[in-house]
N, C-alpha and C. Protein backbone atom coordinates (compact mmCIF):
# COMPACT_ATOMS: atom_id res chain seq x y z
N UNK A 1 176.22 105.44 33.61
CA UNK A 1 177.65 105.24 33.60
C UNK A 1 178.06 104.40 32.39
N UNK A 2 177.26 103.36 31.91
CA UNK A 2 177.55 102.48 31.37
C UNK A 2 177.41 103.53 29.75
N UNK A 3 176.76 104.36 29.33
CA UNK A 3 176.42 105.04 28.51
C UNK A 3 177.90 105.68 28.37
N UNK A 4 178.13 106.30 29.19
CA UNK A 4 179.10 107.68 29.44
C UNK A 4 180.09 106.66 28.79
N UNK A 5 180.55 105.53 29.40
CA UNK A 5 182.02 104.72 29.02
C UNK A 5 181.56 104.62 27.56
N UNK A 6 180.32 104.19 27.09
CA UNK A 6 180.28 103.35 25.87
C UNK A 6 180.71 105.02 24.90
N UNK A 7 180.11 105.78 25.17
CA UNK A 7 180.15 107.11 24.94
C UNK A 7 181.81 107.61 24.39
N UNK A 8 182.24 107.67 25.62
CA UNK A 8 184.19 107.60 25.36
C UNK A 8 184.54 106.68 24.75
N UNK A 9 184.27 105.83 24.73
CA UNK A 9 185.24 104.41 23.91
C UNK A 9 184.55 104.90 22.36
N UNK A 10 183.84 105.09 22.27
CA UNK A 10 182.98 105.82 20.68
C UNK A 10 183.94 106.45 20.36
N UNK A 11 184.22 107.56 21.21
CA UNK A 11 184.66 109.11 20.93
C UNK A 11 186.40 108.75 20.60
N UNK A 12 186.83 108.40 21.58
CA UNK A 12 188.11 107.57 21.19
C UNK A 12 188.36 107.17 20.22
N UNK A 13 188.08 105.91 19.64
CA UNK A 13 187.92 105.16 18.83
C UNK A 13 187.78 106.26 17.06
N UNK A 14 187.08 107.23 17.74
CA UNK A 14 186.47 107.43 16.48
C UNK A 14 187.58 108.99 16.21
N UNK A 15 188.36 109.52 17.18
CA UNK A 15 189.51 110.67 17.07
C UNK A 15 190.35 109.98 17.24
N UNK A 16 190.96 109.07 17.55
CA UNK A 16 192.12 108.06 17.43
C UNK A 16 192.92 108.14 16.02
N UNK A 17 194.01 107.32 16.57
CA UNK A 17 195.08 108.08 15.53
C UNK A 17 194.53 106.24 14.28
N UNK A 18 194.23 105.63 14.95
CA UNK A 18 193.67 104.42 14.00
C UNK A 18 192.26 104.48 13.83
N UNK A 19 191.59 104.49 13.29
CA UNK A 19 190.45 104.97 12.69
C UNK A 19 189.27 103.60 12.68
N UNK A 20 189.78 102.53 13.04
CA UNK A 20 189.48 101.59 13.07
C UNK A 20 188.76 101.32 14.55
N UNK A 21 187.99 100.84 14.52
CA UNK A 21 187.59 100.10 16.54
C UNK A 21 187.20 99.12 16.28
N UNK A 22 187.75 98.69 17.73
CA UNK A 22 187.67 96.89 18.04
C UNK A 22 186.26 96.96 18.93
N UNK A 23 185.08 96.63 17.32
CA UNK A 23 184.51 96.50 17.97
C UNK A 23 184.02 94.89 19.19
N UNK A 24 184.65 94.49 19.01
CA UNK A 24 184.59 93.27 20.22
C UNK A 24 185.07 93.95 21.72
N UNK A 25 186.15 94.69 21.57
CA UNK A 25 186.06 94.91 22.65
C UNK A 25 185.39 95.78 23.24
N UNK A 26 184.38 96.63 22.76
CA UNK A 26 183.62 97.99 23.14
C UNK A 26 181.98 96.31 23.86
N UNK A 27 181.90 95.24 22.80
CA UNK A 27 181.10 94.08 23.13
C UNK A 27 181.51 93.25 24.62
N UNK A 28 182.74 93.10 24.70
CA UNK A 28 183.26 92.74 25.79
C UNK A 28 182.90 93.51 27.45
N UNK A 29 183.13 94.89 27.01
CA UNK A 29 183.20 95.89 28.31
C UNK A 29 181.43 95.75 28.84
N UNK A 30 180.56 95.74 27.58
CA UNK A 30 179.17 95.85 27.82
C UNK A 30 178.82 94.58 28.34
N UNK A 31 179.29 93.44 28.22
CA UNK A 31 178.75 91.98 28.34
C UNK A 31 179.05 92.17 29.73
N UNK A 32 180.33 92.96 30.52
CA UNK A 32 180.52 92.55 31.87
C UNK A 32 179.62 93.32 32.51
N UNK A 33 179.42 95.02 32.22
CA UNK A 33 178.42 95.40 32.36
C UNK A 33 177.23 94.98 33.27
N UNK A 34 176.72 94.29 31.73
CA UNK A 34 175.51 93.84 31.88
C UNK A 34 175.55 92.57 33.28
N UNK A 35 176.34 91.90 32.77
CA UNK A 35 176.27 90.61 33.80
C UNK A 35 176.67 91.09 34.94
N UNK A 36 177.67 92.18 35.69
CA UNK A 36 177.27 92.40 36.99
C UNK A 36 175.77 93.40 37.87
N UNK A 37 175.48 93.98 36.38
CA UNK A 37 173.93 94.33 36.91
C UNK A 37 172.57 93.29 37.27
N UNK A 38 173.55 91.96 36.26
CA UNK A 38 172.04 91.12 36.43
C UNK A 38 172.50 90.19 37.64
N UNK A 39 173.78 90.21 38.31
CA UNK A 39 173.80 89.51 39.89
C UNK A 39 173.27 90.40 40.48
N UNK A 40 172.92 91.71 40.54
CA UNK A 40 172.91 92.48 41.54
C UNK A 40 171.40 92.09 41.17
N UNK A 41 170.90 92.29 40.18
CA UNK A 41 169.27 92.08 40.27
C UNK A 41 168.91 90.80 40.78
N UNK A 42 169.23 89.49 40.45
CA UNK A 42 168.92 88.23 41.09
C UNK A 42 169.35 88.29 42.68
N UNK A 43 170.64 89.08 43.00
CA UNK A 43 170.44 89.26 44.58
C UNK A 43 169.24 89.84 45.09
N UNK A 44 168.59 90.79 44.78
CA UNK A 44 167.43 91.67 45.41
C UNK A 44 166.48 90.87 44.77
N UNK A 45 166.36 90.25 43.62
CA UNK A 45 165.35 89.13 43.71
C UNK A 45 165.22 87.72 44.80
N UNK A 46 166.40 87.36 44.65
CA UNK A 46 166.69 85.87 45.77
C UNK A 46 166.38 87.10 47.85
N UNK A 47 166.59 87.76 47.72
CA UNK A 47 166.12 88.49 48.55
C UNK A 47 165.17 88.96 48.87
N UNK A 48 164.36 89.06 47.59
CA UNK A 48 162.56 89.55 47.90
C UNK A 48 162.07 88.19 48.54
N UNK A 49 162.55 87.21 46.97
CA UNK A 49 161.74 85.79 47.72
C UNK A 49 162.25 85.39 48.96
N UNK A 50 163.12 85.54 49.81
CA UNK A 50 162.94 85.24 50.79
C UNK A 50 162.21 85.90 52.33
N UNK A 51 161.96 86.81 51.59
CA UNK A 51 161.21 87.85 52.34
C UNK A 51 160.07 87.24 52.11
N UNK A 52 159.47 87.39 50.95
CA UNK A 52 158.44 87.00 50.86
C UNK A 52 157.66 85.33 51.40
N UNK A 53 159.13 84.56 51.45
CA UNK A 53 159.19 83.24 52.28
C UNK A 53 158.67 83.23 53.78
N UNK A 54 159.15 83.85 54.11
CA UNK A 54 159.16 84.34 55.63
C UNK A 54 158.14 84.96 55.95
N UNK A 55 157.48 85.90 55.52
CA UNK A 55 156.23 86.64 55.39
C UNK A 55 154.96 85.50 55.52
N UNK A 56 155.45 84.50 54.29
CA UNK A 56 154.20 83.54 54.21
C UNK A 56 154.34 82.73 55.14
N UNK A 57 155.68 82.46 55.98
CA UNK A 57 155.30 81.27 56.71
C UNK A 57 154.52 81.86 58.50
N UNK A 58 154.81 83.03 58.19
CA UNK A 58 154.74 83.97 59.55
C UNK A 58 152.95 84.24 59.37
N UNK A 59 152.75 84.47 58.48
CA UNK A 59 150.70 84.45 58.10
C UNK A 59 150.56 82.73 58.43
N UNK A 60 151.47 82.00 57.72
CA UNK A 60 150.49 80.67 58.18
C UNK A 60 150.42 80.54 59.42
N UNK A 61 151.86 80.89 60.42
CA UNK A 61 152.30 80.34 61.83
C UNK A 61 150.60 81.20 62.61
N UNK A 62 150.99 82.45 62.00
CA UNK A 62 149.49 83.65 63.11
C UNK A 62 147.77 82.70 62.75
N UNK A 63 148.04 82.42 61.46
CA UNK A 63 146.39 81.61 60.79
C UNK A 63 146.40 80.49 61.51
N UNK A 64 147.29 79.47 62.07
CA UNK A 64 146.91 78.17 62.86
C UNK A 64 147.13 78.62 64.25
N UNK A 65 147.50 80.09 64.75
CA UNK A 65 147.55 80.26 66.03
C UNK A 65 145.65 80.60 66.28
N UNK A 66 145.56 81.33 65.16
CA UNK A 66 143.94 82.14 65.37
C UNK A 66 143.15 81.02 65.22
N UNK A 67 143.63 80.17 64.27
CA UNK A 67 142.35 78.62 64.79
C UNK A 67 142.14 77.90 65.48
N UNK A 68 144.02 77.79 66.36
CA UNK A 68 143.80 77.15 67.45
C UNK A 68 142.78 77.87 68.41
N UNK A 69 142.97 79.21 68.92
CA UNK A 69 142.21 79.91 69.46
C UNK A 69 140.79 79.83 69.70
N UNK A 70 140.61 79.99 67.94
CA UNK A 70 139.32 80.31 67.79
C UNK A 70 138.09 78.83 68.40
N UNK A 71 139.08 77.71 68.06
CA UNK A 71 138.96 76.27 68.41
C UNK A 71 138.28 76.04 69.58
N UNK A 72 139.48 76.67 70.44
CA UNK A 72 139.16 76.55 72.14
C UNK A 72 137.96 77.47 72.05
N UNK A 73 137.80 78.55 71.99
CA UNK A 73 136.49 79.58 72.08
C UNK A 73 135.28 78.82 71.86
N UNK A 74 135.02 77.90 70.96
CA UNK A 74 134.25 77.40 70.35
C UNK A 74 133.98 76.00 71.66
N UNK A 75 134.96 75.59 71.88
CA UNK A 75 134.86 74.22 72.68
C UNK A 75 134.44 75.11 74.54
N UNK A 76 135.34 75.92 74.41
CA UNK A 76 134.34 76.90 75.72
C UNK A 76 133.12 76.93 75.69
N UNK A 77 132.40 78.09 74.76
CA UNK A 77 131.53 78.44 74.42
C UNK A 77 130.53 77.01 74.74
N UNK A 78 130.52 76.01 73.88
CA UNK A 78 130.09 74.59 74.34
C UNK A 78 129.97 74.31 75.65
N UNK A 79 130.98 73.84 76.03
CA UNK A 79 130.90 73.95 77.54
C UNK A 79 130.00 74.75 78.43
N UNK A 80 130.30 76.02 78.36
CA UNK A 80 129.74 76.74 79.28
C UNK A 80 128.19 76.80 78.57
N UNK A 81 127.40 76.46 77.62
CA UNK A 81 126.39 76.07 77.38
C UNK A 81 125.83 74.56 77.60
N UNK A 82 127.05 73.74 77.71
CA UNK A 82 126.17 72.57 78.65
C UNK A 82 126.04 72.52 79.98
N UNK A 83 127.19 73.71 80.55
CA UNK A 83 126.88 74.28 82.04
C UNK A 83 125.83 74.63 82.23
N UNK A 84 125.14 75.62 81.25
CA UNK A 84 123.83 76.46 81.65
C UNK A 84 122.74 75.83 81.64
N UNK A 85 122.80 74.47 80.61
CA UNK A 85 121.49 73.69 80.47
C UNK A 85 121.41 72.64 81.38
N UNK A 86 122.53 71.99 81.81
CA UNK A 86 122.41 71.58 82.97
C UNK A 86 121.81 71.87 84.32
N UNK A 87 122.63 73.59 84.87
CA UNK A 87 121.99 74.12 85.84
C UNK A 87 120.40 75.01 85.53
N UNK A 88 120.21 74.78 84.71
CA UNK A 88 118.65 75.29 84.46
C UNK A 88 118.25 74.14 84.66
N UNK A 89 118.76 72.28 84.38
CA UNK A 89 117.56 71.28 84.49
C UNK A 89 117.54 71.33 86.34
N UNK A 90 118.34 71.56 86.61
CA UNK A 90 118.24 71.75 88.24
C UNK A 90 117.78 72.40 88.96
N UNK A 91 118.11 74.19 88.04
CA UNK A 91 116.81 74.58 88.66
C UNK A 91 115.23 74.39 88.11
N UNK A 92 114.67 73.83 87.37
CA UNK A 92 113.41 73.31 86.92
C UNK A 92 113.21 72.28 88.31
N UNK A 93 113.73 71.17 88.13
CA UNK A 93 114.09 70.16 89.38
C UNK A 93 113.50 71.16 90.82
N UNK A 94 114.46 72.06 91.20
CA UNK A 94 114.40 72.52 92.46
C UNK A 94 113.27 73.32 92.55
N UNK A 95 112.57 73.91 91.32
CA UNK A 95 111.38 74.77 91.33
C UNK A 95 110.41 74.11 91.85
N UNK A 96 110.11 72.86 90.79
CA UNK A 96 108.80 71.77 91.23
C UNK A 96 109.06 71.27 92.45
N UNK A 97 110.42 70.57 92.98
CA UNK A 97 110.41 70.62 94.85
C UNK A 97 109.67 71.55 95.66
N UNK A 98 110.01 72.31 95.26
CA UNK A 98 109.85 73.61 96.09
C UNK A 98 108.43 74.05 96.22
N UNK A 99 107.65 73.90 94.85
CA UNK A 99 106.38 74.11 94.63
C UNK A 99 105.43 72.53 95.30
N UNK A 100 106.30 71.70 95.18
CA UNK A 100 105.63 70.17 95.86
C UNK A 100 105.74 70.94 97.36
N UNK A 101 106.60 71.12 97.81
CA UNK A 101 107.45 71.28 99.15
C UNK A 101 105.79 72.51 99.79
N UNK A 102 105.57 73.55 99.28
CA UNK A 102 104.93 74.84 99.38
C UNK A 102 102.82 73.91 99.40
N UNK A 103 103.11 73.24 98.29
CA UNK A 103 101.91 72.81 97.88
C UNK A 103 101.41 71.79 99.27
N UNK A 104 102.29 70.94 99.84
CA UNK A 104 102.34 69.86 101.13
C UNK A 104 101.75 70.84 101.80
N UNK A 105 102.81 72.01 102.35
CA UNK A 105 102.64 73.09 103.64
C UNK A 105 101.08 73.42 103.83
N UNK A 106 101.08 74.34 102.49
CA UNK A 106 99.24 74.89 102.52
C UNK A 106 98.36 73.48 102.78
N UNK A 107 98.42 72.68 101.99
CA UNK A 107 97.67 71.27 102.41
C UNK A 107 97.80 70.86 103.92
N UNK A 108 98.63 70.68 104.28
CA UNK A 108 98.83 70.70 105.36
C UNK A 108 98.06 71.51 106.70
N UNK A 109 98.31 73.04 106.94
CA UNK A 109 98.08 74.02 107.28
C UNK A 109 96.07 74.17 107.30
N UNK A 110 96.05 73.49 105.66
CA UNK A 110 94.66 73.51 105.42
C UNK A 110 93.91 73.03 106.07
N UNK A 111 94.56 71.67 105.91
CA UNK A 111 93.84 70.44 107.02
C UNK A 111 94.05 70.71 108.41
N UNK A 112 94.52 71.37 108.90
CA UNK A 112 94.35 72.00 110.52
C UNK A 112 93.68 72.29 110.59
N UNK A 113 93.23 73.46 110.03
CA UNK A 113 92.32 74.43 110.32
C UNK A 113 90.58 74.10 109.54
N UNK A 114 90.90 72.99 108.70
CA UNK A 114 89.63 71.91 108.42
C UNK A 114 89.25 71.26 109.52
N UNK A 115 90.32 70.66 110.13
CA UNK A 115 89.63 69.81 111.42
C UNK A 115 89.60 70.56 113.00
N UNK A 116 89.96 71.89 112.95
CA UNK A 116 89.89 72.82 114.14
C UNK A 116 88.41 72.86 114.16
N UNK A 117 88.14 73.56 115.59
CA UNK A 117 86.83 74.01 115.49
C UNK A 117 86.50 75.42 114.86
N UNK A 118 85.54 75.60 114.63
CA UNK A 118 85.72 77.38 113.61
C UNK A 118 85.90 78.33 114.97
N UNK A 119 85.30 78.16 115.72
CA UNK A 119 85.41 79.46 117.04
C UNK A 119 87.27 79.48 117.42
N UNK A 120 87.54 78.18 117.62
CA UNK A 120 89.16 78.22 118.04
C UNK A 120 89.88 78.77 116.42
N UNK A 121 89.60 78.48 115.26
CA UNK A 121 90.22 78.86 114.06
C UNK A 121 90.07 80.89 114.01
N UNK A 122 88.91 81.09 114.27
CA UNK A 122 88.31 82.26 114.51
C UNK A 122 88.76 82.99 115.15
N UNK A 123 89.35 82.65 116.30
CA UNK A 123 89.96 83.21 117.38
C UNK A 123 91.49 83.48 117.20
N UNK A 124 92.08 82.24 116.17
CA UNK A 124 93.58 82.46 115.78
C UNK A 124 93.92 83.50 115.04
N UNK A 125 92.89 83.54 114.02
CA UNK A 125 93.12 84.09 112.70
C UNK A 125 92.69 85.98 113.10
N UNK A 126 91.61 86.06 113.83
CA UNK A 126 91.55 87.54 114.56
C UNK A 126 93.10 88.11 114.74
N UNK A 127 93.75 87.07 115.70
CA UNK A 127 94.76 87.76 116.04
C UNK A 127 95.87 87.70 114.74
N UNK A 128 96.09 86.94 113.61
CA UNK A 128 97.02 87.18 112.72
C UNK A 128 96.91 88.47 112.27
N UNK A 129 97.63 88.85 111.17
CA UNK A 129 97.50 89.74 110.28
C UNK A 129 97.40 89.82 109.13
N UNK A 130 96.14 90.51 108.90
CA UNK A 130 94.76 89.94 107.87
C UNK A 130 95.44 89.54 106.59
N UNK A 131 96.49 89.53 106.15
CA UNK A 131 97.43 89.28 105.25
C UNK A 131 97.01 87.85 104.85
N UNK A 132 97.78 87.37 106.38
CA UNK A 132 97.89 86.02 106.50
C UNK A 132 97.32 85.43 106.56
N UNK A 133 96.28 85.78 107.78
CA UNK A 133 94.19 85.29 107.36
C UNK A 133 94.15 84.93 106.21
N UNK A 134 94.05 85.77 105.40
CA UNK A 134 93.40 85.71 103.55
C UNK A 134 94.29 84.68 103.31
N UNK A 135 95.52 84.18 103.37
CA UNK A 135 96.11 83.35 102.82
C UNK A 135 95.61 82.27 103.30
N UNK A 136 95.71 81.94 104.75
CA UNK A 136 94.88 80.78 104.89
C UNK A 136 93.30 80.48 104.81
N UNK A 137 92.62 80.89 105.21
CA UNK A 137 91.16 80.98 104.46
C UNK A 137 91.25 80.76 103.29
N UNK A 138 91.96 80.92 102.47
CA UNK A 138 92.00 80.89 100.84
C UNK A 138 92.38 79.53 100.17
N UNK A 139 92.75 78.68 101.69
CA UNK A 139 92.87 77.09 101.09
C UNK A 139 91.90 76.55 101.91
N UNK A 140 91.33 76.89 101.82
CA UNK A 140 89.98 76.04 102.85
C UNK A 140 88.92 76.12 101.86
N UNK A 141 87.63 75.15 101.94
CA UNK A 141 86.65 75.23 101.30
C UNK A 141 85.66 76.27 101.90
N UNK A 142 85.07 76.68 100.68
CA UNK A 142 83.51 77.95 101.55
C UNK A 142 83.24 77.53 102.29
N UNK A 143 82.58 76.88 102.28
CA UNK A 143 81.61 76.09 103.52
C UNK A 143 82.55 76.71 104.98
N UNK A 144 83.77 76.36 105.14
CA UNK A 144 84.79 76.96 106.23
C UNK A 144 85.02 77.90 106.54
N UNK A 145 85.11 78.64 105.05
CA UNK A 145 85.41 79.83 105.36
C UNK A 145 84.25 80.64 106.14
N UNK A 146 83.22 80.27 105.58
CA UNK A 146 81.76 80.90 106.20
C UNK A 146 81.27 80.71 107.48
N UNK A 147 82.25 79.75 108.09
CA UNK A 147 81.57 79.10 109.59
C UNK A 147 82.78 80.00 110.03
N UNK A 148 83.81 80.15 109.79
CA UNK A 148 85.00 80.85 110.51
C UNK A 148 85.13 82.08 110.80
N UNK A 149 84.49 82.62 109.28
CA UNK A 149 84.37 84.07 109.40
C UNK A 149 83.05 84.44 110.35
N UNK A 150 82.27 83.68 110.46
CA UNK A 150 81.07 84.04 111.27
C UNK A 150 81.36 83.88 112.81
N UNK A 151 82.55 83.28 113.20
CA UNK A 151 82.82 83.77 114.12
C UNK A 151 84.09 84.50 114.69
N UNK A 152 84.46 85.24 113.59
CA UNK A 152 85.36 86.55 113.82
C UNK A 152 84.75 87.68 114.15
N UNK A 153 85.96 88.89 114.87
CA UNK A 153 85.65 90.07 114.63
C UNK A 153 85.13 90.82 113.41
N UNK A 154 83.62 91.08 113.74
CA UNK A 154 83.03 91.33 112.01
C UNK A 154 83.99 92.53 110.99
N UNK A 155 85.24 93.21 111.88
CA UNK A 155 85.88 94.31 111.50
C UNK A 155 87.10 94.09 110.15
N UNK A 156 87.65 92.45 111.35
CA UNK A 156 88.63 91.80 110.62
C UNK A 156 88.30 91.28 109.13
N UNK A 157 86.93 90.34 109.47
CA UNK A 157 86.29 89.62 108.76
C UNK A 157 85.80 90.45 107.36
N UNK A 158 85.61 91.73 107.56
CA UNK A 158 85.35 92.53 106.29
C UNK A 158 86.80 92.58 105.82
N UNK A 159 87.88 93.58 106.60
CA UNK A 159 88.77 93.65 105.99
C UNK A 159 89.45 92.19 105.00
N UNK A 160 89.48 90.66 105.52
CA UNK A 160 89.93 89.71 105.23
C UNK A 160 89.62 89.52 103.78
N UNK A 161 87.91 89.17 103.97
CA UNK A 161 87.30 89.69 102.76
C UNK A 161 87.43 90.43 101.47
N UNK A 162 88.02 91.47 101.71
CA UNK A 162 88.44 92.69 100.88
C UNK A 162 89.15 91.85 100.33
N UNK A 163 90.51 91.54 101.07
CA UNK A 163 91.87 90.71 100.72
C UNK A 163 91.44 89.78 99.54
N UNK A 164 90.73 89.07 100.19
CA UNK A 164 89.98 87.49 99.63
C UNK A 164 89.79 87.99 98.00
N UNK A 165 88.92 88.76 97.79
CA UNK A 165 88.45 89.15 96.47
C UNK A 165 89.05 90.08 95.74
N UNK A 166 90.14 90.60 96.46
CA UNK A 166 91.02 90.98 95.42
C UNK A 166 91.39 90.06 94.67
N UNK A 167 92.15 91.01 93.52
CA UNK A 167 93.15 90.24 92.92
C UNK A 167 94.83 89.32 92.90
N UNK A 168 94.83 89.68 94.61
CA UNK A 168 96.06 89.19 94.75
C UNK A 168 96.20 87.61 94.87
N UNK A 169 97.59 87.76 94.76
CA UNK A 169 97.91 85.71 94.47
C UNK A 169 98.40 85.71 95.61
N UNK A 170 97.62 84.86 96.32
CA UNK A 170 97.54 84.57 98.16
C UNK A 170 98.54 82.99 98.09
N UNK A 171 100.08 83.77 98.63
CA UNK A 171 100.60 82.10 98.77
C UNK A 171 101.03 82.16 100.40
N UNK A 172 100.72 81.36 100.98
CA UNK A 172 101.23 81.15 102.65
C UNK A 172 102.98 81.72 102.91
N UNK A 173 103.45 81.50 101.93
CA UNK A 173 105.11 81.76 101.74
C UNK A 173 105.66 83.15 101.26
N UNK A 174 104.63 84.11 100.99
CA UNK A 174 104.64 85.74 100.23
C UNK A 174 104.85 86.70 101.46
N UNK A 175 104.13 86.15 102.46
CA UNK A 175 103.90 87.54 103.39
C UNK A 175 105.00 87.08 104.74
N UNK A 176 105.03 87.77 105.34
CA UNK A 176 105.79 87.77 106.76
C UNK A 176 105.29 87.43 107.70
């Protein structure tokens, strides 16, 4: 547009009945021109930057939301790992009870049937189930076991046997 006018005011100027042009004023028309194109450009500039204002403060506002976040995750995460090491020292704690607790019983159990007579021990253990036999026999010393089994049913006493020398891990607390 600005062409087209400068264009006519040329053309004018130059078929005009005065032959002469002012050129100041063809300088004038262009100066306003120009200067209302360059508000319109500093508007859509003062307009980007504030876009672009807003943009940045909206990334910082989301970047200290995601750290707060990430913060807590981290202080969780903690937590629930001094939860776990905690309840693991408890259960360590409750294992060795338990294994003290198991270890008493058989000792215990042992020494009964240490200070029983072998015919009355002999007579109990016939009637268990040979399972359980092998488990107890299996905390007794030879010497016991050999007076006990000698007076079992020689049927049981093989089968027990069998048990005995397997490979199984005979605990008083395994079987039923």
């Amino acid at each position: 547009m600005r062409f087209g006018l400068l264009a006519l005011l040329l053309t004018l100027s130059l078929y005009s009945k005065e032959s002469t042009v002012d050129c100041n004023q063809i300088f004038d028309l262009r100066k306003d021109e120009i200067s209302k194109e360059l508000e319109i450009i500093e508007q859509k500039r003062q307009s980007l930057q504030a876009l672009k204002d807003a943009n940045e403060e909206l990334m910082a506002k989301k970047e200290f939301n995601l750290r707060k976040k990430y913060e807590e995750v981290e202080a969780k995460e903690a937590e629930a790992n001094e939860a776990k090491k905690a309840a693991l020292e408890v259960y360590e704690k409750d294992k060795k009870v338990l294994e003290d607790i198991k270890s008493a019983k058989n000792e215990k159990l042992s020494n009964a049937y240490l200070k029983m007579k072998d015919s009355k021990a002999a007579t109990i253990l016939d009637q268990m189930s040979q399972e359980k036999a092998a488990i107890i026999l299996s905390h007794l010393t030879a010497k016991k076991i050999s007076k006990i089994m000698a007076k079992m049913n020689p049927a049981n006493a093989s089968k027990i046997t069998k048990i005995l020398s397997s490979d199984m891990k005979l605990d008083l607390n395994s079987t039923k």
